[in-house]
N, C-alpha and C. Protein backbone atom coordinates (compact mmCIF):
# COMPACT_ATOMS: atom_id res chain seq x y z
N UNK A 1 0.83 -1.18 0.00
CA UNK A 1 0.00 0.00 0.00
C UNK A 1 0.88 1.25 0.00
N UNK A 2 0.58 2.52 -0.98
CA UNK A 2 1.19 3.67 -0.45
C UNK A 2 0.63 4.35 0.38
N UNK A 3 2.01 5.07 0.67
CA UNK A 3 1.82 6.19 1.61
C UNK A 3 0.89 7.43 1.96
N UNK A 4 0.57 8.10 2.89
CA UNK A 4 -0.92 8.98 2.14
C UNK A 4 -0.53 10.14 1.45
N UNK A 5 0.99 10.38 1.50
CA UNK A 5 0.92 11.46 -0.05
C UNK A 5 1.07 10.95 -1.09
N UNK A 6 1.51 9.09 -1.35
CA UNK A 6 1.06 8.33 -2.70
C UNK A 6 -0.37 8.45 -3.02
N UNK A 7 -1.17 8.44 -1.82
CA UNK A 7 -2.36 8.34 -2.44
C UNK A 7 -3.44 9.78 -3.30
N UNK A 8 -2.55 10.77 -2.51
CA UNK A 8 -2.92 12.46 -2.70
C UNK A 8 -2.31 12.99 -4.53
N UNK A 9 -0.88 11.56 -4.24
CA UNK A 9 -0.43 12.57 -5.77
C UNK A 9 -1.42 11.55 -6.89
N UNK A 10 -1.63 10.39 -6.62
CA UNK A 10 -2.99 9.69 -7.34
C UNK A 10 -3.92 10.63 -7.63
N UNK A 11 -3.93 10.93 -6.54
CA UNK A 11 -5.80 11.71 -7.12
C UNK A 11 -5.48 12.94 -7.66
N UNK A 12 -4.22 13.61 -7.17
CA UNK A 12 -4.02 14.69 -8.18
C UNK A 12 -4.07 14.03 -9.82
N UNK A 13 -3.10 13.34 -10.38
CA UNK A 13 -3.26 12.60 -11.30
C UNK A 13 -4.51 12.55 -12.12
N UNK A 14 -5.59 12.79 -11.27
CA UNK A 14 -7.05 12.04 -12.22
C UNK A 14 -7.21 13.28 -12.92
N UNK A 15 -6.59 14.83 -12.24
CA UNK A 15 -7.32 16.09 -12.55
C UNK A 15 -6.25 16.96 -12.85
N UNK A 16 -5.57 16.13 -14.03
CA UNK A 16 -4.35 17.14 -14.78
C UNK A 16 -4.85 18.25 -15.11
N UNK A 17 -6.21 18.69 -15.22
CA UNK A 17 -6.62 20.34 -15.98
C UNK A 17 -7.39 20.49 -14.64
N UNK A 18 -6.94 20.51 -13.36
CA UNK A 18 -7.38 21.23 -12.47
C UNK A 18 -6.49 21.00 -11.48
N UNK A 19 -6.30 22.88 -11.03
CA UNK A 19 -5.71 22.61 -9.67
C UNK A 19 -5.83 22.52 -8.30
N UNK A 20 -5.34 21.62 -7.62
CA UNK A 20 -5.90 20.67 -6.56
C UNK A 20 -4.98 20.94 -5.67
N UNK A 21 -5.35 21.12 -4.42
CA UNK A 21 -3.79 21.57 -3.40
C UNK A 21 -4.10 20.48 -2.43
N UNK A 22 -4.56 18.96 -3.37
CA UNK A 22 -4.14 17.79 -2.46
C UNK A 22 -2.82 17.32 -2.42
N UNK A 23 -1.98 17.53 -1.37
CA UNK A 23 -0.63 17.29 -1.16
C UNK A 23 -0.64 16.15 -0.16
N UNK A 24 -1.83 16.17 0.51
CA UNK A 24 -1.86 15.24 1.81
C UNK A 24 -3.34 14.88 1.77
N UNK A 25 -2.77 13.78 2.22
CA UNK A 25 -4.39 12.79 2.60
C UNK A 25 -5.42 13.81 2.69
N UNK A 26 -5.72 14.33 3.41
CA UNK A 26 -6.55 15.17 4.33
C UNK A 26 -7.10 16.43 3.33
N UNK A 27 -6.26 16.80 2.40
CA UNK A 27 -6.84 17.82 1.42
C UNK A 27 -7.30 16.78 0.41
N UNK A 28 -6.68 15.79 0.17
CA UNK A 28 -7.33 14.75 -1.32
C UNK A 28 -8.61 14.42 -0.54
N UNK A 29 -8.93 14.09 0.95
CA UNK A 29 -9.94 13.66 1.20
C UNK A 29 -11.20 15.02 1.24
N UNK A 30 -10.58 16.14 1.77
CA UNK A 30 -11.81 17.46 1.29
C UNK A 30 -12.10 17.36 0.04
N UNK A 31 -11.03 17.04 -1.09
CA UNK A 31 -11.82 17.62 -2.20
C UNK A 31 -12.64 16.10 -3.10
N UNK A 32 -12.05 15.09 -2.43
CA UNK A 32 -13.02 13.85 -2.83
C UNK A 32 -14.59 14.16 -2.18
N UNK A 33 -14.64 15.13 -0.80
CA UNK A 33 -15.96 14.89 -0.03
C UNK A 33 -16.65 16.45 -0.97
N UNK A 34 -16.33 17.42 -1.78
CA UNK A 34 -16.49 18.30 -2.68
C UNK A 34 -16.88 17.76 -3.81
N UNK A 35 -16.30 16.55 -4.71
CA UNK A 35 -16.12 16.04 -5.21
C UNK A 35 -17.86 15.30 -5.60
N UNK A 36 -18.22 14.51 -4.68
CA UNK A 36 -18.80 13.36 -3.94
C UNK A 36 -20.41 14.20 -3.75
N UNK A 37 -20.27 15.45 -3.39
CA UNK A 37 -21.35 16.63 -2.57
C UNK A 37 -21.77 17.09 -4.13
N UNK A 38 -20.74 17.18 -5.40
CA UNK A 38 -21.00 18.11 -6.04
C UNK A 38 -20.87 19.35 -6.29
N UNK A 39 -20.10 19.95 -5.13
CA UNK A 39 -20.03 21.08 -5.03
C UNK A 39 -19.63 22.17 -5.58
N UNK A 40 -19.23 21.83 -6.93
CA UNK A 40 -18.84 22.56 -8.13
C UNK A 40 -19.43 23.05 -8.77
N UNK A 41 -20.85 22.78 -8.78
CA UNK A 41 -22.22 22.57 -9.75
C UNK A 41 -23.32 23.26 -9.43
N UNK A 42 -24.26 23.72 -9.93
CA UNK A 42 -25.14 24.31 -9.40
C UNK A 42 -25.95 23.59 -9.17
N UNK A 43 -26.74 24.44 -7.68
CA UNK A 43 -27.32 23.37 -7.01
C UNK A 43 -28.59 22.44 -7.32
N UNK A 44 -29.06 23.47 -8.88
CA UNK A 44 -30.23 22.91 -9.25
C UNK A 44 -29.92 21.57 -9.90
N UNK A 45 -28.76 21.69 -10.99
CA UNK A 45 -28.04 20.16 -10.91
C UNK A 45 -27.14 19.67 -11.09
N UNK A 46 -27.40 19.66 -9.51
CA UNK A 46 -25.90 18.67 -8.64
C UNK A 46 -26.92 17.26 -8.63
N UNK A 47 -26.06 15.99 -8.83
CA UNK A 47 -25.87 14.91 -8.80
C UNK A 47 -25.88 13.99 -7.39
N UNK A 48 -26.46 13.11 -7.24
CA UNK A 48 -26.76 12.33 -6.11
C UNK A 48 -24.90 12.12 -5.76
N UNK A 49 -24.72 11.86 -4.89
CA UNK A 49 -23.52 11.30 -4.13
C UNK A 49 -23.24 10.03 -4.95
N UNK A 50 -24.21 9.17 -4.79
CA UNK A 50 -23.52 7.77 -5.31
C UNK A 50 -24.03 8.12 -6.83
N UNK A 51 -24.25 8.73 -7.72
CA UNK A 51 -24.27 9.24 -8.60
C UNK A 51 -22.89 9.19 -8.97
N UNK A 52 -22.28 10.65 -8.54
CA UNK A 52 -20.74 11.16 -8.27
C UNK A 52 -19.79 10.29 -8.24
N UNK A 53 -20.04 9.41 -7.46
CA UNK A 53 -19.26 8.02 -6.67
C UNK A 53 -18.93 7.24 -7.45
N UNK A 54 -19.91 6.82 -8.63
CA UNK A 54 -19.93 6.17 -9.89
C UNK A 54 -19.39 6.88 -10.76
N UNK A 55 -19.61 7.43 -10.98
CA UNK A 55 -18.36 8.15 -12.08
C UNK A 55 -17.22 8.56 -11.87
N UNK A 56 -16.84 8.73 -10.16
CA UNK A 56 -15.13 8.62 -9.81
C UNK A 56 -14.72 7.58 -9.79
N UNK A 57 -15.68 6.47 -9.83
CA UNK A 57 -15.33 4.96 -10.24
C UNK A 57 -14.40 4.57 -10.91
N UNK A 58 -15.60 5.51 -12.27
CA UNK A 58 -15.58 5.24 -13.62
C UNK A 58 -14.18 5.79 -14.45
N UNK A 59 -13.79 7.21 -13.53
CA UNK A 59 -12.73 7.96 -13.85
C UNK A 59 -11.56 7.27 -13.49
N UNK A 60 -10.95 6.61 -12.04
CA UNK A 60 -10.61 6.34 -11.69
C UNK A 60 -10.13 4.93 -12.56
N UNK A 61 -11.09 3.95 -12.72
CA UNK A 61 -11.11 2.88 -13.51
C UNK A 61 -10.36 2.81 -15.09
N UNK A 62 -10.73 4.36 -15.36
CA UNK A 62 -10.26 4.35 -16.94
C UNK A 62 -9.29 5.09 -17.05
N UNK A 63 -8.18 5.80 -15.71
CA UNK A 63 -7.13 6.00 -15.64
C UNK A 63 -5.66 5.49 -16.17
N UNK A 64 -4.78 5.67 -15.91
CA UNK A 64 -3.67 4.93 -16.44
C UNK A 64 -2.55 5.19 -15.04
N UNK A 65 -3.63 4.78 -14.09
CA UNK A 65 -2.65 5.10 -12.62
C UNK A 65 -2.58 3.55 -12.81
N UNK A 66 -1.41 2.84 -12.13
CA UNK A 66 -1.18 1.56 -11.60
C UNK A 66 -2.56 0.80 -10.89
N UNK A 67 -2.93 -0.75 -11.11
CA UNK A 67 -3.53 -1.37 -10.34
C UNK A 67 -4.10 -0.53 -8.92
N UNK A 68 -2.58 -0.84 -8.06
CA UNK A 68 -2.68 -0.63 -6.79
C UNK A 68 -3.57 0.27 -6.02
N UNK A 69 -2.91 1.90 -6.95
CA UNK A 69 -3.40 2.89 -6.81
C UNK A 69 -4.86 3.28 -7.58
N UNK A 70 -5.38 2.68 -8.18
CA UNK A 70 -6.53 2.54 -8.77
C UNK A 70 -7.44 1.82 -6.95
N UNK A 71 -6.46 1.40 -6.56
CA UNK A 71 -7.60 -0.03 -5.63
C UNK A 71 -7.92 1.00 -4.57
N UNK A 72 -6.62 1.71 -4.17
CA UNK A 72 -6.55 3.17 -2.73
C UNK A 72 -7.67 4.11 -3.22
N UNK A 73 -7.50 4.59 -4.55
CA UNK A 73 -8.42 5.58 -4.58
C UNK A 73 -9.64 5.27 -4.62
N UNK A 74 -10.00 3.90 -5.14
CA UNK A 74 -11.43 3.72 -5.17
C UNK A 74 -11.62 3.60 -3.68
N UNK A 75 -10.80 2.62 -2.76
CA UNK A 75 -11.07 2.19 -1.34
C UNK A 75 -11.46 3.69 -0.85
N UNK A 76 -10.57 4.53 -0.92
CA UNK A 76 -11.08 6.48 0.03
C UNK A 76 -12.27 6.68 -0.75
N UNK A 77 -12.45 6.55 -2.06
CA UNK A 77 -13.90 7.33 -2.32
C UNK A 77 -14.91 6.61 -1.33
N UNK A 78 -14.77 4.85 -1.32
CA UNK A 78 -15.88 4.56 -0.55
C UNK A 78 -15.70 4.94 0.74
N UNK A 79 -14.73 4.83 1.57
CA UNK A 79 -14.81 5.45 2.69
C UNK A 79 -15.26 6.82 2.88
N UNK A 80 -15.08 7.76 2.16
CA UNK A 80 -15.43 8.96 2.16
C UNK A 80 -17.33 8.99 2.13
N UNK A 81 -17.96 8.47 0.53
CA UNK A 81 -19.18 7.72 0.71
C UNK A 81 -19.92 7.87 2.09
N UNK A 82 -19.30 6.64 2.53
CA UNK A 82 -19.97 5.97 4.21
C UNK A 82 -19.87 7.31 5.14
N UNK A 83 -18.83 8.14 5.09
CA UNK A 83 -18.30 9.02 6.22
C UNK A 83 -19.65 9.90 5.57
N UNK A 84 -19.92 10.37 4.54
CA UNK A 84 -21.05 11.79 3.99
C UNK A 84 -22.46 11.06 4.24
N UNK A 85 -22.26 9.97 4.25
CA UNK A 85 -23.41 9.41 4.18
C UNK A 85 -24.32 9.46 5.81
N UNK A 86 -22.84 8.95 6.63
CA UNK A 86 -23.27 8.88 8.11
C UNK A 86 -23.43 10.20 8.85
N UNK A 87 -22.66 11.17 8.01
CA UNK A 87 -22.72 12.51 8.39
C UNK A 87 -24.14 13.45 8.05
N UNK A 88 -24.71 12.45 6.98
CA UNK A 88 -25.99 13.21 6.74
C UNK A 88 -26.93 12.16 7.40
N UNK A 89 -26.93 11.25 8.20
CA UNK A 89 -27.82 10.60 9.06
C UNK A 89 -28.68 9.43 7.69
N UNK A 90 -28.19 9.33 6.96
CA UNK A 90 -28.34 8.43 5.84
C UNK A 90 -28.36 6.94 6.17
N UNK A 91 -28.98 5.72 5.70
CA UNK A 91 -28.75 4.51 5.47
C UNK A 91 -27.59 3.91 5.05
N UNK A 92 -26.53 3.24 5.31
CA UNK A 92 -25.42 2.69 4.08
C UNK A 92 -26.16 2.20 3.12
């Protein structure tokens, strides 16, 4: 497994035409939970979470990051998921 700035320069990786000041876990994980929320979008339409979730899947999936790091980033999106999910008093 890498390290959590292996996993930060991953997700920088997905968003070569955007800049991302994930350097560390902890900022890749704000802007995955931004990410995830939609929060880029207007609110009339923003996208369900697991909407979002599926298509960082999908992004993620059709990357040209290594196996491994394909497996980390999908593993944080779902953790992230569960964490927005439990944070909005949601069902898993």
């Amino acid at each position: 497994m890498g390290t959590d700035k292996d996993i930060a320069k991953a997700y920088q990786a997905l968003w070569n035409n955007r800049t991302l000041p994930a350097s560390t876990l902890e900022e890749a994980e704000k802007a995955i939970d931004l990410e995830l929320l939609d929060q880029r979008t207007h609110p009339r339409l923003r996208k369900t979470p697991e909407e979002k979730f599926a298509l960082a899947v999908q992004r993620i999936v059709d990357s040209r990051l290594q196996p491994i790091e394909k497996y980390e980033l999908v593993e944080l999106h779902t953790k992230r998921l569960q964490f927005l999910k439990e944070e909005r008093g949601e069902q898993l």
